[in-house]
C-alpha atoms as a PDB file:
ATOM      1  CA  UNK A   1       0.000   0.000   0.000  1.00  0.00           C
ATOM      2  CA  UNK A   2       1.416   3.613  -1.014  1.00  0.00           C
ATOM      3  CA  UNK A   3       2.043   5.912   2.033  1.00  0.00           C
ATOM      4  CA  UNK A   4      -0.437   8.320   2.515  1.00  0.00           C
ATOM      5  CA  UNK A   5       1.445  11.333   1.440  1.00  0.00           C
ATOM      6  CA  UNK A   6       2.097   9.052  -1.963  1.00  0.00           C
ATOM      7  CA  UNK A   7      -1.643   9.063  -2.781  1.00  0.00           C
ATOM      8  CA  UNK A   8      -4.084  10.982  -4.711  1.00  0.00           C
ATOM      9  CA  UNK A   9      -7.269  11.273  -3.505  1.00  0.00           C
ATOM     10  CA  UNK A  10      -9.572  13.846  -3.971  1.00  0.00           C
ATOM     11  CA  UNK A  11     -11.608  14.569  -6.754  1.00  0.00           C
ATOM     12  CA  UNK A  12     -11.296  18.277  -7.262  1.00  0.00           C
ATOM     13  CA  UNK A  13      -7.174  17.125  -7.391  1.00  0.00           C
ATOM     14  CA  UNK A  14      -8.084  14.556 -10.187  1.00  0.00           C
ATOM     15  CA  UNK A  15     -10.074  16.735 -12.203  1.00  0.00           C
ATOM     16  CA  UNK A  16      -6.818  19.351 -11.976  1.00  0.00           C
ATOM     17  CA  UNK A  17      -4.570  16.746 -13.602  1.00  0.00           C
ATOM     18  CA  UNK A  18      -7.128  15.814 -16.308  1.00  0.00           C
ATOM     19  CA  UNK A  19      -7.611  19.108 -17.518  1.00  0.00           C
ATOM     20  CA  UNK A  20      -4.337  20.513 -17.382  1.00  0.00           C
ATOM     21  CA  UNK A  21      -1.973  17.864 -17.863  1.00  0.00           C
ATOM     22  CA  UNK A  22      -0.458  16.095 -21.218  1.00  0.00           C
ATOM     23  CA  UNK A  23      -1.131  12.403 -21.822  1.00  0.00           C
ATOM     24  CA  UNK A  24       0.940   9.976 -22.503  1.00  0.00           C
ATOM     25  CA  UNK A  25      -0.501   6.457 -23.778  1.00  0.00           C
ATOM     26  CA  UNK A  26       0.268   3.099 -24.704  1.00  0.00           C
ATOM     27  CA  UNK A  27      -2.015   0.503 -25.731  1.00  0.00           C
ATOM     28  CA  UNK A  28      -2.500  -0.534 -21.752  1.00  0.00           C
ATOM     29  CA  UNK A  29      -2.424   2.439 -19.975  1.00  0.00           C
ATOM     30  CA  UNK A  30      -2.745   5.919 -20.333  1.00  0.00           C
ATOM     31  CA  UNK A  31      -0.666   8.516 -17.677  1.00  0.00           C
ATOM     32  CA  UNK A  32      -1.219  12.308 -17.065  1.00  0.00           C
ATOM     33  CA  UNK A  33       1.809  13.475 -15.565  1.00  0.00           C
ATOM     34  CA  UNK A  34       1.123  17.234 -13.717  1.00  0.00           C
ATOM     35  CA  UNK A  35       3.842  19.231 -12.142  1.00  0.00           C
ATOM     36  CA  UNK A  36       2.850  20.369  -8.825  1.00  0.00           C
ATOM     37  CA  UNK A  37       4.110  23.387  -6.933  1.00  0.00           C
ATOM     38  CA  UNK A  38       5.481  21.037  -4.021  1.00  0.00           C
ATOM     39  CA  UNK A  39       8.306  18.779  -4.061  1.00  0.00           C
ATOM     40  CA  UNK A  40       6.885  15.604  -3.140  1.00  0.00           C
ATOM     41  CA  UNK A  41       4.970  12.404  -5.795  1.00  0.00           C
ATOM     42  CA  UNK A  42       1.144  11.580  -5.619  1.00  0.00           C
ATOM     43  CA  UNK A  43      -0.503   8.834  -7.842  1.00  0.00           C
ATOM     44  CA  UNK A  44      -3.695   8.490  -8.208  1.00  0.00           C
ATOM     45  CA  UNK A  45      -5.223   5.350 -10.161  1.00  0.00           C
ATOM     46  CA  UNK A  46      -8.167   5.130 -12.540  1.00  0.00           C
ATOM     47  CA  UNK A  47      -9.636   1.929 -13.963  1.00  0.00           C
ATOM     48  CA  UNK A  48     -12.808   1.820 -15.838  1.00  0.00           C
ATOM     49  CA  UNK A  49     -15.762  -0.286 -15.286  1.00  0.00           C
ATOM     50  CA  UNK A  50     -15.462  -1.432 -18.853  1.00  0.00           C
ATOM     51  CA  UNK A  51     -11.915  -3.529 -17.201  1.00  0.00           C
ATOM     52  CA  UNK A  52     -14.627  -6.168 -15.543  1.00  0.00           C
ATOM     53  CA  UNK A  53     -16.180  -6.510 -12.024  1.00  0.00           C
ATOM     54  CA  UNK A  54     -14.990  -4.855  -8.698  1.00  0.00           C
ATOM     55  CA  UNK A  55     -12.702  -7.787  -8.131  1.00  0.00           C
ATOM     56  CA  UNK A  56     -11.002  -7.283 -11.511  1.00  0.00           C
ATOM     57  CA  UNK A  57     -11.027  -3.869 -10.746  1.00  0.00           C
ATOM     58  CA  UNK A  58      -9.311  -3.784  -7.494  1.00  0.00           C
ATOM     59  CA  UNK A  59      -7.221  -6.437  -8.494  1.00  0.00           C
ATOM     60  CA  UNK A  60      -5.331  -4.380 -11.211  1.00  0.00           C
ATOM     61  CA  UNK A  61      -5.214  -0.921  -9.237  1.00  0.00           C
ATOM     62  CA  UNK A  62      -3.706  -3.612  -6.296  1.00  0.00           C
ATOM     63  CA  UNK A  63      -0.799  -4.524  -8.826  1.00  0.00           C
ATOM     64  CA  UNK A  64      -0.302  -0.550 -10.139  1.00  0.00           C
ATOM     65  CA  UNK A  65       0.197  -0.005  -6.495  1.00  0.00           C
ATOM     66  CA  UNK A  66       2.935  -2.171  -5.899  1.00  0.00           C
ATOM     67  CA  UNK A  67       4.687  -1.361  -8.933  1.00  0.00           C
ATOM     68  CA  UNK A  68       4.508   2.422  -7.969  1.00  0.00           C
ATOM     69  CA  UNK A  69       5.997   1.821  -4.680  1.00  0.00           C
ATOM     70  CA  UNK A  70       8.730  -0.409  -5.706  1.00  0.00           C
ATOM     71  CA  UNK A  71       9.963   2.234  -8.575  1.00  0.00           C
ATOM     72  CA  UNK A  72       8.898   5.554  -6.459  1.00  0.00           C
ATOM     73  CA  UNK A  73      12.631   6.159  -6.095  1.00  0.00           C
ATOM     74  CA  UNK A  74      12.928   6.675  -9.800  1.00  0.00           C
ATOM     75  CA  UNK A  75      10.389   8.992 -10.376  1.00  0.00           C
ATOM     76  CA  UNK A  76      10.967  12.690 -10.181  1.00  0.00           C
ATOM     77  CA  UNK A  77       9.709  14.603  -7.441  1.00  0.00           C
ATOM     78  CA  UNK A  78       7.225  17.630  -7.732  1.00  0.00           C
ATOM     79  CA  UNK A  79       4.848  15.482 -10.024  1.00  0.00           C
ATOM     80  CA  UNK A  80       0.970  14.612  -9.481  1.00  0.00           C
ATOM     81  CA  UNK A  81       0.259  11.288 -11.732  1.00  0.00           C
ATOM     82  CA  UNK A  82      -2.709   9.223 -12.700  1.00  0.00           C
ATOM     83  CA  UNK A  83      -2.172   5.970 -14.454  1.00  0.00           C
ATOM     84  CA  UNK A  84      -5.703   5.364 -16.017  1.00  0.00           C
ATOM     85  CA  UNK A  85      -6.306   1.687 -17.444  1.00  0.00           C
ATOM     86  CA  UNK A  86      -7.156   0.367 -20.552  1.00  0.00           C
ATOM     87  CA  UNK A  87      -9.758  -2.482 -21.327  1.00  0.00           C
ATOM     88  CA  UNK A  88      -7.111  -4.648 -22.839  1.00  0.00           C
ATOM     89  CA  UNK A  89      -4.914  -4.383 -19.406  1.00  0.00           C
ATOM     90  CA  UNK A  90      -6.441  -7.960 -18.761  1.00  0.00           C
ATOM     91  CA  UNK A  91      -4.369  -9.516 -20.788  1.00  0.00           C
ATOM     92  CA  UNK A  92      -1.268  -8.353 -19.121  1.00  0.00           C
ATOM     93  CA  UNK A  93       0.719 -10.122 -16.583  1.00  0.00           C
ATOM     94  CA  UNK A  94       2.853  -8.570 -13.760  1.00  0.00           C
ATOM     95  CA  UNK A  95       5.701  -7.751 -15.629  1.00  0.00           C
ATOM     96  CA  UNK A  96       4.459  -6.686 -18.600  1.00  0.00           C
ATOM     97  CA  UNK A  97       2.477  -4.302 -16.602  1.00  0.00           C
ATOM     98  CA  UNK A  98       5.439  -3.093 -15.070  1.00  0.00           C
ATOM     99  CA  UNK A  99       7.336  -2.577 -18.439  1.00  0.00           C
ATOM    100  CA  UNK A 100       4.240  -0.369 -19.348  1.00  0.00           C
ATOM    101  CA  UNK A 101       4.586   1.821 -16.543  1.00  0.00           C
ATOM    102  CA  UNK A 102       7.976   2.084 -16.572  1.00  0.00           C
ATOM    103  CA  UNK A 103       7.806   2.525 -20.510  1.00  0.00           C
ATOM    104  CA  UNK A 104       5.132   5.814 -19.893  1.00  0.00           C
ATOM    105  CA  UNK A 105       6.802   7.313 -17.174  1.00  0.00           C
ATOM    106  CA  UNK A 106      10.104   7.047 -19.183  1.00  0.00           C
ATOM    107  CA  UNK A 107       8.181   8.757 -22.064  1.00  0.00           C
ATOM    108  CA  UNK A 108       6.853  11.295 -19.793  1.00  0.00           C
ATOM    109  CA  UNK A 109      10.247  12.683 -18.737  1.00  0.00           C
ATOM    110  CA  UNK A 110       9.048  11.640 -15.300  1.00  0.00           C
ATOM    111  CA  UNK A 111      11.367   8.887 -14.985  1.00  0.00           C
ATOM    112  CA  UNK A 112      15.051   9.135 -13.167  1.00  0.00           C
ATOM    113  CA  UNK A 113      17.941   6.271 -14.268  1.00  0.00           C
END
């Protein structure tokens, strides 16, 4: 489980990334990558109804999480994220998953080798 100070709750915060920040999309996932005036990372995760039941559901924002946290040392700070999933993430298995993320934040200049 991300941290509290990691997470991205609030709706009003959401709806600030949506409409002001860039996408970035594979055929998986899509990523809107905001930079925030502070200097600290919060993700916020958005999977569609269309991805299958609430077990499905919670099942794939479950994995995002722990991908997140295991990488949150390479992303830059001073960044609100949402990773929003695509129907097709089903097909996906851990890793591949990962490579996504890894592959948008990379292509989001978010990313720190």
């Amino acid at each position: 489980m991300l941290k509290k100070e990691y997470r991205l709750r609030k709706n009003a915060d959401f709806r600030k990334v949506y409409r002001s920040a860039k996408s970035v999309s594979s055929r998986y996932l899509v990523l809107y990558p905001k930079a925030n005036k502070g200097d600290g990372i919060r993700i916020g995760f958005s999977i569609s109804k269309k991805v299958g039941k609430a077990n499905v559901r919670n099942y794939y924002k479950r994995r995002l999480r722990e991908i997140v946290r295991h990488n949150l040392q390479h992303i830059k700070p001073g960044y609100d994220l949402i990773i929003l999933t695509r129907v097709p993430v089903t097909e996906l298995g851990y890793h591949e998953l990962e490579k996504n993320v890894k592959y948008l934040l990379r292509k989001s200049g978010v990313w720190i080798d």
